[in-house]
PDB file of N, CA and C in Angstrom:
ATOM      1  N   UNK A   1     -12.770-118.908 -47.552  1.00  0.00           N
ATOM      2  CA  UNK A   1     -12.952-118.830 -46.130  1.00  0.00           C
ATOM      3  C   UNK A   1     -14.109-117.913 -45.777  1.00  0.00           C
ATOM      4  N   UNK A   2     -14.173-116.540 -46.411  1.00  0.00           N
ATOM      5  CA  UNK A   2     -15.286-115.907 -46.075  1.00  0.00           C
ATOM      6  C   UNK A   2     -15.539-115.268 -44.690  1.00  0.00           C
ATOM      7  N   UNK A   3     -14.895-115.345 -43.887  1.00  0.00           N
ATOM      8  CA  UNK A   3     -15.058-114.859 -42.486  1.00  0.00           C
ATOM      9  C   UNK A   3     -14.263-114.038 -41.924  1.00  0.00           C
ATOM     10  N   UNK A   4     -14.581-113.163 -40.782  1.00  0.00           N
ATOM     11  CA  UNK A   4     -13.600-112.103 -40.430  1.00  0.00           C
ATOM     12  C   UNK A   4     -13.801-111.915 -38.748  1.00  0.00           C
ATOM     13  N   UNK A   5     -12.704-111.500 -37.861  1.00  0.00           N
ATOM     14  CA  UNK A   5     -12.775-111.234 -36.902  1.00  0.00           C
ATOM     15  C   UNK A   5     -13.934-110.523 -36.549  1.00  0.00           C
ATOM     16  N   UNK A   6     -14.586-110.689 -35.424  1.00  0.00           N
ATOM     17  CA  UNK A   6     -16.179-109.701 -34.707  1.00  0.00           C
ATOM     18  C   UNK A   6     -14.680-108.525 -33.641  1.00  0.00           C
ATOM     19  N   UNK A   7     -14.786-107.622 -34.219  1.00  0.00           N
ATOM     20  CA  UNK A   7     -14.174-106.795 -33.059  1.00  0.00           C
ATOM     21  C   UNK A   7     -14.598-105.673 -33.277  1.00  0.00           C
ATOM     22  N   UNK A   8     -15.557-105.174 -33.975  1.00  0.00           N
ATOM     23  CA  UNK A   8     -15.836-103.262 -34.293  1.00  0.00           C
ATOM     24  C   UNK A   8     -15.702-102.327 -33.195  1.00  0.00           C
ATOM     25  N   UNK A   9     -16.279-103.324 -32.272  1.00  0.00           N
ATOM     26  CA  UNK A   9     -16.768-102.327 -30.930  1.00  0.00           C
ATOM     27  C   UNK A   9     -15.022-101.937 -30.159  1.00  0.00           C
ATOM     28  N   UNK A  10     -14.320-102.301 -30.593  1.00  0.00           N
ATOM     29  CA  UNK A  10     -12.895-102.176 -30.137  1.00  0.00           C
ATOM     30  C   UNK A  10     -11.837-101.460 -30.977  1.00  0.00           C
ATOM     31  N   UNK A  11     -11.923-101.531 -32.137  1.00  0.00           N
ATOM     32  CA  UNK A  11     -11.202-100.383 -33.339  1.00  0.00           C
ATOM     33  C   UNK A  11     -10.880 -99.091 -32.346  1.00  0.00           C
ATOM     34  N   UNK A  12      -9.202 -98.898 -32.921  1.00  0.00           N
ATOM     35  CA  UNK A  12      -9.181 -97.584 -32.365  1.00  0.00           C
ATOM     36  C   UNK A  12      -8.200 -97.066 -33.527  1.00  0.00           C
ATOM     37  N   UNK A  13      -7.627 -98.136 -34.010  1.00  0.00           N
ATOM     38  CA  UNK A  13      -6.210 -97.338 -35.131  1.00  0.00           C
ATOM     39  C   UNK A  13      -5.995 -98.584 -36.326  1.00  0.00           C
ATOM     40  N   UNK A  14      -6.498 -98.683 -37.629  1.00  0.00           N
ATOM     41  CA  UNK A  14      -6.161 -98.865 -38.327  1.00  0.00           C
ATOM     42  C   UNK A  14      -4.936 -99.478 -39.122  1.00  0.00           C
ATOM     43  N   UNK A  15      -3.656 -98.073 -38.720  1.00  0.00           N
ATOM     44  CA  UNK A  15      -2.677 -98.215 -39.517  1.00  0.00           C
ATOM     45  C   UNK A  15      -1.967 -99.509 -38.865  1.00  0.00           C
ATOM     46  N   UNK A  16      -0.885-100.011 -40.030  1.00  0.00           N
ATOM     47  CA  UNK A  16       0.026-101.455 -39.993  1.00  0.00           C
ATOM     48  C   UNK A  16      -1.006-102.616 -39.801  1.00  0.00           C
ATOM     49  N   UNK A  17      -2.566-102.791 -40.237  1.00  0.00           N
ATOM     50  CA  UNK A  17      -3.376-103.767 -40.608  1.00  0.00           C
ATOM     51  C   UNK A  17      -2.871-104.508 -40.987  1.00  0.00           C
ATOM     52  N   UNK A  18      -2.538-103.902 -42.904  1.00  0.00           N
ATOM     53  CA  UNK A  18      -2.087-104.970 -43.348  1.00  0.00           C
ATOM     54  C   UNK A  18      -1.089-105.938 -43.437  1.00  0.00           C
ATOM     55  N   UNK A  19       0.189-104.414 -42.771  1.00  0.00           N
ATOM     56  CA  UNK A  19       1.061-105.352 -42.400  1.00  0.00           C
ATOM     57  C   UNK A  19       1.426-106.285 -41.224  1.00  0.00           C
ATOM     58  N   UNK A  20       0.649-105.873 -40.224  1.00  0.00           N
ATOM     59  CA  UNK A  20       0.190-106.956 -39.384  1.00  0.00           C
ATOM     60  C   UNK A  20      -0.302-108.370 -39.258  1.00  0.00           C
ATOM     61  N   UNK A  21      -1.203-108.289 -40.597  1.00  0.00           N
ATOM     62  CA  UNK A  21      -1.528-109.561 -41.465  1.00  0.00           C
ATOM     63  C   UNK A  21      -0.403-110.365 -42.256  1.00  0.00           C
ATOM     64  N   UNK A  22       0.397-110.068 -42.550  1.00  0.00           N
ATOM     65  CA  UNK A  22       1.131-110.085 -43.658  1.00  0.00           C
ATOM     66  C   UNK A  22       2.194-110.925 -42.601  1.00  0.00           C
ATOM     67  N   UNK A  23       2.791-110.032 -41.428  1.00  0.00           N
ATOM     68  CA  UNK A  23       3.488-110.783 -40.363  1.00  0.00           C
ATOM     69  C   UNK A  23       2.739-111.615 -39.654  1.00  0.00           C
ATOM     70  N   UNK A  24       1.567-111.911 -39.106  1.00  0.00           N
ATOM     71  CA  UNK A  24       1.128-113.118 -39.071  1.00  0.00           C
ATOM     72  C   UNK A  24       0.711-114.200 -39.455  1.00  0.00           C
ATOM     73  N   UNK A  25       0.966-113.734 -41.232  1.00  0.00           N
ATOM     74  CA  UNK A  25       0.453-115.164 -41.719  1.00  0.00           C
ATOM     75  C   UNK A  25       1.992-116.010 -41.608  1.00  0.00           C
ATOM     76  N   UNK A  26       3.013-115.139 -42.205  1.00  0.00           N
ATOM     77  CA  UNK A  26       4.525-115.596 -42.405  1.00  0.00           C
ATOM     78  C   UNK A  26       4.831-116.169 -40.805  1.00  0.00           C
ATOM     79  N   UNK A  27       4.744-115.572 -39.722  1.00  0.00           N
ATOM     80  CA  UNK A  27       4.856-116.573 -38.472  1.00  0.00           C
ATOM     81  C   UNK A  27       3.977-117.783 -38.208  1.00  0.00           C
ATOM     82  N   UNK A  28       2.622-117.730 -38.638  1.00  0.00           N
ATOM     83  CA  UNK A  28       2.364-119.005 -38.822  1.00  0.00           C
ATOM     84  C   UNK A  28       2.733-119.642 -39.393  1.00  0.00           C
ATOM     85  N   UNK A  29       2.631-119.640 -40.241  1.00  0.00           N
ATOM     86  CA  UNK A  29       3.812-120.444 -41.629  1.00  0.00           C
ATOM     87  C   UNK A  29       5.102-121.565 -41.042  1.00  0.00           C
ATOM     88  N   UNK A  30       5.830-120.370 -40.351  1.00  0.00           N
ATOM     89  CA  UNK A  30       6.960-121.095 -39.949  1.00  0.00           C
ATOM     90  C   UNK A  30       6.879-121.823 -38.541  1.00  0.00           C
ATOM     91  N   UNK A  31       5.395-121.327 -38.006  1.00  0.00           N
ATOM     92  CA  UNK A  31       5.074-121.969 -36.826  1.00  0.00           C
ATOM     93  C   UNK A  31       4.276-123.993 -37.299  1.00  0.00           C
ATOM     94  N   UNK A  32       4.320-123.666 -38.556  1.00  0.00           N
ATOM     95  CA  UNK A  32       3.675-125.285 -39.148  1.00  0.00           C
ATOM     96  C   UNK A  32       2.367-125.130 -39.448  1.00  0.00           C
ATOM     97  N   UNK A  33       1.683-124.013 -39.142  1.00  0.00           N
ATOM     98  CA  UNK A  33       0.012-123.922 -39.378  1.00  0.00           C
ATOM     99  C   UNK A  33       0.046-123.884 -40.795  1.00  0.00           C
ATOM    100  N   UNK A  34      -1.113-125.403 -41.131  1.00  0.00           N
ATOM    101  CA  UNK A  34      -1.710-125.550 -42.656  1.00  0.00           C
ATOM    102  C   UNK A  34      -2.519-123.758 -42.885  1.00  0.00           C
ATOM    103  N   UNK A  35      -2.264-123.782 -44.063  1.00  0.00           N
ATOM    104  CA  UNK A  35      -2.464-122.246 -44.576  1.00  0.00           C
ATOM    105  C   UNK A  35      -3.804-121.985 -44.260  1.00  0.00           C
ATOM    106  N   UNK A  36      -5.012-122.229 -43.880  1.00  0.00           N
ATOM    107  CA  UNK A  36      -6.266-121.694 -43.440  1.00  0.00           C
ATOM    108  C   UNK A  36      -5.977-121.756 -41.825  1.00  0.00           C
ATOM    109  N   UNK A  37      -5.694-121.949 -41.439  1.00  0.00           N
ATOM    110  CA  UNK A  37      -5.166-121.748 -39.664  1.00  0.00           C
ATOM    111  C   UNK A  37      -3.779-120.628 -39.654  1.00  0.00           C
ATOM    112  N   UNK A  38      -3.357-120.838 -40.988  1.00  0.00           N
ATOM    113  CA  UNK A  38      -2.454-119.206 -41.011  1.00  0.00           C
ATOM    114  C   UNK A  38      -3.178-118.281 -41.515  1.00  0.00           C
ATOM    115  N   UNK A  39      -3.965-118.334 -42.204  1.00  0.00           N
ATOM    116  CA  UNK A  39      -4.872-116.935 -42.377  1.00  0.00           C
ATOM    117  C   UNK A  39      -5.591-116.505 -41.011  1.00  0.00           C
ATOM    118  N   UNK A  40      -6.135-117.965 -40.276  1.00  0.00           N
ATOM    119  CA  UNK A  40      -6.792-116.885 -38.967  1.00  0.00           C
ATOM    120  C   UNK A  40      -5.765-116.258 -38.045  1.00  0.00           C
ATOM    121  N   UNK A  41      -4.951-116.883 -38.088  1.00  0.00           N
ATOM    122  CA  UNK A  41      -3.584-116.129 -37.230  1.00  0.00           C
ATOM    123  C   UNK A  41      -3.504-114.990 -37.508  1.00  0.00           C
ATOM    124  N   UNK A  42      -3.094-114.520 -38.928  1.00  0.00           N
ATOM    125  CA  UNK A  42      -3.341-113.806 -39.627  1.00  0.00           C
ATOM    126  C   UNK A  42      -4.151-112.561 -39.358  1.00  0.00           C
ATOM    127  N   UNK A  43      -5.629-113.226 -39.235  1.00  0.00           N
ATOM    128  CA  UNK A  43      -7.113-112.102 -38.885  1.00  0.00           C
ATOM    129  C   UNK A  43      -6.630-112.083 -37.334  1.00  0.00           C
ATOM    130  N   UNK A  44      -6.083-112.625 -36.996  1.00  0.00           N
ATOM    131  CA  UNK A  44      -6.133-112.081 -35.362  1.00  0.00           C
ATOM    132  C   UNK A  44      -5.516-111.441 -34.918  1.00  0.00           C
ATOM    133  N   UNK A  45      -4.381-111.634 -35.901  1.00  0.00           N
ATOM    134  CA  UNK A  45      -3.343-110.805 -35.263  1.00  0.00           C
ATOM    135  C   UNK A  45      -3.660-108.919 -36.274  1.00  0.00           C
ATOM    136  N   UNK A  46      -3.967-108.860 -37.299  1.00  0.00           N
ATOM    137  CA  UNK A  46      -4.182-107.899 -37.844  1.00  0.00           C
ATOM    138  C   UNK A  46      -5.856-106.977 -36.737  1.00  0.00           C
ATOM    139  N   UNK A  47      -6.349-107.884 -36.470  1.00  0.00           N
ATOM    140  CA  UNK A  47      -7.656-107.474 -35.318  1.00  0.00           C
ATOM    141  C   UNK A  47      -7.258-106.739 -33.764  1.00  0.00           C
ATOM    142  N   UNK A  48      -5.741-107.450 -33.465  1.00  0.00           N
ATOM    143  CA  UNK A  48      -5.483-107.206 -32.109  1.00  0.00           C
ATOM    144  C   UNK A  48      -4.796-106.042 -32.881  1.00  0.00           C
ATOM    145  N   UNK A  49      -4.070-105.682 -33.604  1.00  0.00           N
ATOM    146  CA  UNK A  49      -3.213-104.167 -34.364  1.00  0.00           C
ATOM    147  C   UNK A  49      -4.329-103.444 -33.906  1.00  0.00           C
ATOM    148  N   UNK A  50      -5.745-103.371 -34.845  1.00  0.00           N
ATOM    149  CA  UNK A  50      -6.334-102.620 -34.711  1.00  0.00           C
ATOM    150  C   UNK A  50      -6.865-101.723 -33.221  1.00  0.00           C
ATOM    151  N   UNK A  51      -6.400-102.884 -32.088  1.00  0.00           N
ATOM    152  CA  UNK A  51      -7.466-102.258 -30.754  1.00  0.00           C
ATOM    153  C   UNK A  51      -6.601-101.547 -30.310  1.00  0.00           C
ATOM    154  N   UNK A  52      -5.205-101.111 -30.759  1.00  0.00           N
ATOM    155  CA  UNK A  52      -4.484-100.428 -29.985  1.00  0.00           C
ATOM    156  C   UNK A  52      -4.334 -99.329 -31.175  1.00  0.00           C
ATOM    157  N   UNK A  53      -3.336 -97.888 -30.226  1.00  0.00           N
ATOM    158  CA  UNK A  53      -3.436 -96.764 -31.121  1.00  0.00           C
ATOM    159  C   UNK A  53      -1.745 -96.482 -31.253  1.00  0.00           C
ATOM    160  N   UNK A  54      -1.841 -96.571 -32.870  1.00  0.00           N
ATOM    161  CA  UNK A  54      -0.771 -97.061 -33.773  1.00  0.00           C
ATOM    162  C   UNK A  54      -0.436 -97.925 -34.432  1.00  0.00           C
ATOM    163  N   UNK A  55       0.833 -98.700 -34.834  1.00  0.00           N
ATOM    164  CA  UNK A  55       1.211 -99.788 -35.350  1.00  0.00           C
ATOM    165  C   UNK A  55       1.606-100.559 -34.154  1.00  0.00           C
ATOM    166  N   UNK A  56       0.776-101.880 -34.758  1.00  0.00           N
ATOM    167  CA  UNK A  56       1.672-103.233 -33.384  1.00  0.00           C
ATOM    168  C   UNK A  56       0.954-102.751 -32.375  1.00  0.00           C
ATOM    169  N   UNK A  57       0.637-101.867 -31.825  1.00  0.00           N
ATOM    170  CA  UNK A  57       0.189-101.112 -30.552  1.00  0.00           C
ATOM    171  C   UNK A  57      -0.444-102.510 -29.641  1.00  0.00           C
ATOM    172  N   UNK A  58      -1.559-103.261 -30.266  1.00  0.00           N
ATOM    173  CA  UNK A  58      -2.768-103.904 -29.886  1.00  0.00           C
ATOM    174  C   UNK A  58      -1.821-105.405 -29.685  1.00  0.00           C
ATOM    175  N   UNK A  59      -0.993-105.594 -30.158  1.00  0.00           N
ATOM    176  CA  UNK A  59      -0.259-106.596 -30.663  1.00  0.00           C
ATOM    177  C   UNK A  59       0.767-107.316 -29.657  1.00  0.00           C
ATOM    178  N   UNK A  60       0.670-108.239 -28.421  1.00  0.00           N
ATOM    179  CA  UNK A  60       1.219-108.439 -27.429  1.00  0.00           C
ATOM    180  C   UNK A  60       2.303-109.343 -27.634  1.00  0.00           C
ATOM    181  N   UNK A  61       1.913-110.369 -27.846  1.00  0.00           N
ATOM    182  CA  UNK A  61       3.409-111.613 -28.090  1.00  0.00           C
ATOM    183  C   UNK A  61       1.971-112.532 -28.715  1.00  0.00           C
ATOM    184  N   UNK A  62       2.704-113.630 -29.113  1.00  0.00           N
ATOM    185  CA  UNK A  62       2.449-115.112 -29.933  1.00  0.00           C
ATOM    186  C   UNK A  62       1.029-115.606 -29.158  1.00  0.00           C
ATOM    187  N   UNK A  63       1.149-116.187 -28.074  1.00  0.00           N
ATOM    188  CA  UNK A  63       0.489-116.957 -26.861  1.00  0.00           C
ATOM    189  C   UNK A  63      -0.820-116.002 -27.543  1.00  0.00           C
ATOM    190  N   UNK A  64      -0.632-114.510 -26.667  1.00  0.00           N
ATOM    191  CA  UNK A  64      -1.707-113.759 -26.713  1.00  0.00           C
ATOM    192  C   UNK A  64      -2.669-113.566 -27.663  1.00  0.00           C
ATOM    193  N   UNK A  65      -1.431-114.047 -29.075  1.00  0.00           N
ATOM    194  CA  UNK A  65      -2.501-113.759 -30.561  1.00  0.00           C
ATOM    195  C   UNK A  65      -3.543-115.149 -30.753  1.00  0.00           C
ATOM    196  N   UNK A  66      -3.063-116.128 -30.641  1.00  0.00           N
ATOM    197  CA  UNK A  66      -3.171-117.857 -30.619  1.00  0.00           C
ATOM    198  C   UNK A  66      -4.325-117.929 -29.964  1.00  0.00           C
ATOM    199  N   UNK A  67      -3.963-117.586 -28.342  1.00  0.00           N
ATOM    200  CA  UNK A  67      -5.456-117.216 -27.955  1.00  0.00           C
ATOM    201  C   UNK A  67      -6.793-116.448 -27.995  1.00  0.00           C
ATOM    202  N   UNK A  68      -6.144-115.275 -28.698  1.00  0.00           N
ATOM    203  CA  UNK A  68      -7.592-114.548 -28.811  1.00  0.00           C
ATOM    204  C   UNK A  68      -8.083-115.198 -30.191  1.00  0.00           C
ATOM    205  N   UNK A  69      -7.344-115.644 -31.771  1.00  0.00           N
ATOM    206  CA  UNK A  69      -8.172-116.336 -32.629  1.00  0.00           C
ATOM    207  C   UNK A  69      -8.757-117.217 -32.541  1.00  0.00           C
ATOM    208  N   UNK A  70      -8.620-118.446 -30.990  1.00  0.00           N
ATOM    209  CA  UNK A  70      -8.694-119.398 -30.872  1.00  0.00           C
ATOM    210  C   UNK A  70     -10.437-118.961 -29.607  1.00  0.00           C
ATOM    211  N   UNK A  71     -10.253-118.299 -29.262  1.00  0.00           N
ATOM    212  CA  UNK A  71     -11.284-117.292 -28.417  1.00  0.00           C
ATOM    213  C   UNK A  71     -12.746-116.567 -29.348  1.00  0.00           C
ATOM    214  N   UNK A  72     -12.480-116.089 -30.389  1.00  0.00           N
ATOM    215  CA  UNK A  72     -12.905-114.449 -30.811  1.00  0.00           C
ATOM    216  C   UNK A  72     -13.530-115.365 -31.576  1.00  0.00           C
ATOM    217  N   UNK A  73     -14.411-115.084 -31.333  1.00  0.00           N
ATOM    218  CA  UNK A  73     -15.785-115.507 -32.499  1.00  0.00           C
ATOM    219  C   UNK A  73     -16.133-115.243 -33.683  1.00  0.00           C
ATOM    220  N   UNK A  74     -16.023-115.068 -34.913  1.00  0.00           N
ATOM    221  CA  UNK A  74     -16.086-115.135 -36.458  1.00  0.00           C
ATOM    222  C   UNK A  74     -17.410-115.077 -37.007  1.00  0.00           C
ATOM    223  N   UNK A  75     -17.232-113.919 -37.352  1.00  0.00           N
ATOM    224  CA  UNK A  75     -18.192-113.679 -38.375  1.00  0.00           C
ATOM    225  C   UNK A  75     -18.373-113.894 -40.168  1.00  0.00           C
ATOM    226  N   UNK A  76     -19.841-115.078 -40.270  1.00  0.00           N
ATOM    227  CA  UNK A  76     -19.704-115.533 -41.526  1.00  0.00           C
ATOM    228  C   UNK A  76     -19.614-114.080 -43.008  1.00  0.00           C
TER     229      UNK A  76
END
């Protein structure tokens, strides 16, 4: 795949990345997304962790994640 969320300018907290990733690939999963549409779920939802300060912080509901990967522009 090679690509990653564009969000630098928005980073504020790090921590529960990965596990942020980790819970969005497994909800895609069970949401039916073929596994490269669960990895961007995945980057988006681990991207929205990051803009908030803490764990989950950035992290709103489903809709919100769906739309911003489906939004957020990718960098090769």
């Amino acid at each position: 795949m090679g690509s990653e969320m564009c969000i630098r300018d928005r980073v504020k907290c790090t921590c529960g990345c990965g596990d942020a990733f980790d819970a969005g690939y497994a909800v895609a999963l069970v949401q039916g997304f073929d596994p490269e549409t669960a990895v961007r779920f995945a980057q988006a939802t681990s991207a929205l962790n990051a803009t908030g300060l803490g764990s989950q912080a950035g992290v709103k509901d489903f809709e919100h994640t769906l739309n911003f990967m489906k939004t957020t522009k990718v960098r090769a």
